[in-house]
C-alpha atoms as a PDB file:
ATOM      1  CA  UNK A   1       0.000   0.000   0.000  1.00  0.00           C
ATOM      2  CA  UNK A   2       1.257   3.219  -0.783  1.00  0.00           C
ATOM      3  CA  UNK A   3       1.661   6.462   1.358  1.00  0.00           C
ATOM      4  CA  UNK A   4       2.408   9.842   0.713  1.00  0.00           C
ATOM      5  CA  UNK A   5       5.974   9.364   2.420  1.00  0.00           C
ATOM      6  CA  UNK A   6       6.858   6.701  -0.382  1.00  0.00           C
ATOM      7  CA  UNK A   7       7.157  10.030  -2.726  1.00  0.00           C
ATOM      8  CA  UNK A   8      10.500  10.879  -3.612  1.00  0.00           C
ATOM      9  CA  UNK A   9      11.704  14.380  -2.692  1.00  0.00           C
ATOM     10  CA  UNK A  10      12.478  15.538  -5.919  1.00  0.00           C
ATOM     11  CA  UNK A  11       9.347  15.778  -7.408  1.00  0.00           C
ATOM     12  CA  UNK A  12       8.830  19.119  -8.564  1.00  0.00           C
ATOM     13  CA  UNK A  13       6.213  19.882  -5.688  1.00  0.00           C
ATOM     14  CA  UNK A  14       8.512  19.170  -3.165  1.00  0.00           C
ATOM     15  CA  UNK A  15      11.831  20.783  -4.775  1.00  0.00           C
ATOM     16  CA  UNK A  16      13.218  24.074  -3.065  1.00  0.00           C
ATOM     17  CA  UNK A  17      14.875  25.330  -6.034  1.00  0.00           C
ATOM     18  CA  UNK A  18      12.763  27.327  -8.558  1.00  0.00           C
ATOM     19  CA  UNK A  19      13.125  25.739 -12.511  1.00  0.00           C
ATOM     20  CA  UNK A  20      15.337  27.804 -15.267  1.00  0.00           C
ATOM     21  CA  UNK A  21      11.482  28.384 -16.954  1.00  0.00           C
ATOM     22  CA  UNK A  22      10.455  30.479 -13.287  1.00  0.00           C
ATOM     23  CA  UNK A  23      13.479  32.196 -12.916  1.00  0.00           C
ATOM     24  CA  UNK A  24      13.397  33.483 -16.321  1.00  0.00           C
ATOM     25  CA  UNK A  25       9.820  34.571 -15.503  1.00  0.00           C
ATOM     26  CA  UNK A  26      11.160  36.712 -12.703  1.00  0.00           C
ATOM     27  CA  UNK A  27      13.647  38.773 -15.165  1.00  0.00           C
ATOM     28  CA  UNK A  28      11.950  42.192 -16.046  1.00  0.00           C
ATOM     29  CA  UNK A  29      13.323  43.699 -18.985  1.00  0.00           C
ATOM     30  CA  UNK A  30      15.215  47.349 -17.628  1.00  0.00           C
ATOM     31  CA  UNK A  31      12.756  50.319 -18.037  1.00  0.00           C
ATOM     32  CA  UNK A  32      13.327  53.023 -20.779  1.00  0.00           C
ATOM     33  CA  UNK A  33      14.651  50.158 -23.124  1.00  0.00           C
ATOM     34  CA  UNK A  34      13.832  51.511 -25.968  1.00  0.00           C
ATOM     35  CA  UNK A  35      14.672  55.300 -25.398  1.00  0.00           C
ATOM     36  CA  UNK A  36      17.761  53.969 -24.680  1.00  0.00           C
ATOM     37  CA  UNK A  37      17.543  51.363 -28.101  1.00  0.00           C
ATOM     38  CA  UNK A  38      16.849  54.464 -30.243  1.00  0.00           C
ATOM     39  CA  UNK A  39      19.436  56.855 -28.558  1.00  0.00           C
ATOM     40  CA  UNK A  40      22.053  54.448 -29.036  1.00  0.00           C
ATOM     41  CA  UNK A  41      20.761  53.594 -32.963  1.00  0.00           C
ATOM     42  CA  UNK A  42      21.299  57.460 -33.386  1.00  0.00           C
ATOM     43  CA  UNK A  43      24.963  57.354 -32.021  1.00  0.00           C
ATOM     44  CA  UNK A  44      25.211  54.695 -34.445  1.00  0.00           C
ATOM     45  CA  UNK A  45      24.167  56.319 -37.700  1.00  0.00           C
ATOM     46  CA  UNK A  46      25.515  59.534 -36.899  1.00  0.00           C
ATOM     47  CA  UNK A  47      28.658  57.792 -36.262  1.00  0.00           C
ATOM     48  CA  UNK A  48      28.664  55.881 -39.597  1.00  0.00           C
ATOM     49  CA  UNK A  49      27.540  59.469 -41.568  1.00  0.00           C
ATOM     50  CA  UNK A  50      30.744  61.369 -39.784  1.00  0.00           C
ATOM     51  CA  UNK A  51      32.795  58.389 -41.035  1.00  0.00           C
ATOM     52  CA  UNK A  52      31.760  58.615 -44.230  1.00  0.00           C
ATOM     53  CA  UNK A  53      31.811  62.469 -44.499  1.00  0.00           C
ATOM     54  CA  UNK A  54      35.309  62.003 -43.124  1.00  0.00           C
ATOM     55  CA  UNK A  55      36.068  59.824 -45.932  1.00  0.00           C
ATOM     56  CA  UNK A  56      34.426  61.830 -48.657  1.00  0.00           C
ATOM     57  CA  UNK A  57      36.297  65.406 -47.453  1.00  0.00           C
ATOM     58  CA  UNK A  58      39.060  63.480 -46.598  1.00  0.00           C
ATOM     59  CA  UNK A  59      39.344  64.473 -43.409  1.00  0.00           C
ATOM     60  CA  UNK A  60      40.991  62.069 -40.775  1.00  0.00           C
ATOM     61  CA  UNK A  61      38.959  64.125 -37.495  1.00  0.00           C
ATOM     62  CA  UNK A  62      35.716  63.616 -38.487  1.00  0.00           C
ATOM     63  CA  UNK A  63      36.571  59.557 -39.594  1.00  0.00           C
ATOM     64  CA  UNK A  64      37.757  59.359 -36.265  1.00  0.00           C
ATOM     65  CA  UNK A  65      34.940  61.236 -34.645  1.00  0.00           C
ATOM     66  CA  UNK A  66      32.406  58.810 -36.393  1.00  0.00           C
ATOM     67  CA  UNK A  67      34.576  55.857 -35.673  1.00  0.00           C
ATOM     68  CA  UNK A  68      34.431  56.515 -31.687  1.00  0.00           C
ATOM     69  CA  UNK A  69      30.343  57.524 -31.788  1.00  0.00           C
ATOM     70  CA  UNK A  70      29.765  53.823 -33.720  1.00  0.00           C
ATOM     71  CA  UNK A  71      31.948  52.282 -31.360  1.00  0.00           C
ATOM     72  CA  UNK A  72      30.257  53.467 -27.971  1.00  0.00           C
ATOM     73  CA  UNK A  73      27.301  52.786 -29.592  1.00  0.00           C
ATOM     74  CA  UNK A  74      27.706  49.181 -29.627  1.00  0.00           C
ATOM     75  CA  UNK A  75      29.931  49.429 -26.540  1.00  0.00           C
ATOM     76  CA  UNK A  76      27.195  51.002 -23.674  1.00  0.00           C
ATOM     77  CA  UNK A  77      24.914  47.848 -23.953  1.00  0.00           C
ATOM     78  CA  UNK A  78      27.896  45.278 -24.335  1.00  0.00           C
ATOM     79  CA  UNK A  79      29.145  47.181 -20.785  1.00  0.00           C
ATOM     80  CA  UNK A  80      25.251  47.236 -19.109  1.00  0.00           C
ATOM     81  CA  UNK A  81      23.988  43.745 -20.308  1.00  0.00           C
ATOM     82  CA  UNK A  82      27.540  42.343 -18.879  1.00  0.00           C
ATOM     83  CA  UNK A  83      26.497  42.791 -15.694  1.00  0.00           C
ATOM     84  CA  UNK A  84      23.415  41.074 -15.552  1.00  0.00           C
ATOM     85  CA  UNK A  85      23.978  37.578 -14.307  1.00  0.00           C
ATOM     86  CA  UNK A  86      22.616  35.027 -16.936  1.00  0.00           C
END
């Protein structure tokens, strides 16, 4: 005859540890995502535009100007999403 002590204590109603699927659950994405997706899109294409305008006029400032707005562009989220622990 079977009681409900002959359940192992693994089952998932018994296990202490929340599953991958609930933690995920609890992640809320960061607020003013995408103020901060379309701020950093701008950075982006202005920084490819100075490049090439530094190209066409052949001017080695405003390539490099364009060439450090395109790169913090892509660096700012590599820098805040490397925090978050995955």
């Amino acid at each position: 005859m079977s009681t409900p002590d002959d359940t192992p204590a693994t089952t998932p109603a018994h296990d202490p540890e929340p599953s991958w699927l609930e933690r995920e659950r609890e992640v809320r994405p960061p607020r003013g995502g995408a103020g901060a997706w379309l701020g950093l899109m701008a950075l982006l294409v202005g920084g490819l535009a100075l490049m090439g305008t530094g190209v066409s006029r052949e001017e080695g400032l405003l390539f490099a100007a364009g060439l450090l707005l395109a790169t913090l562009a892509f660096a700012v989220p590599l820098q805040l999403l490397g925090r978050a622990e995955r």
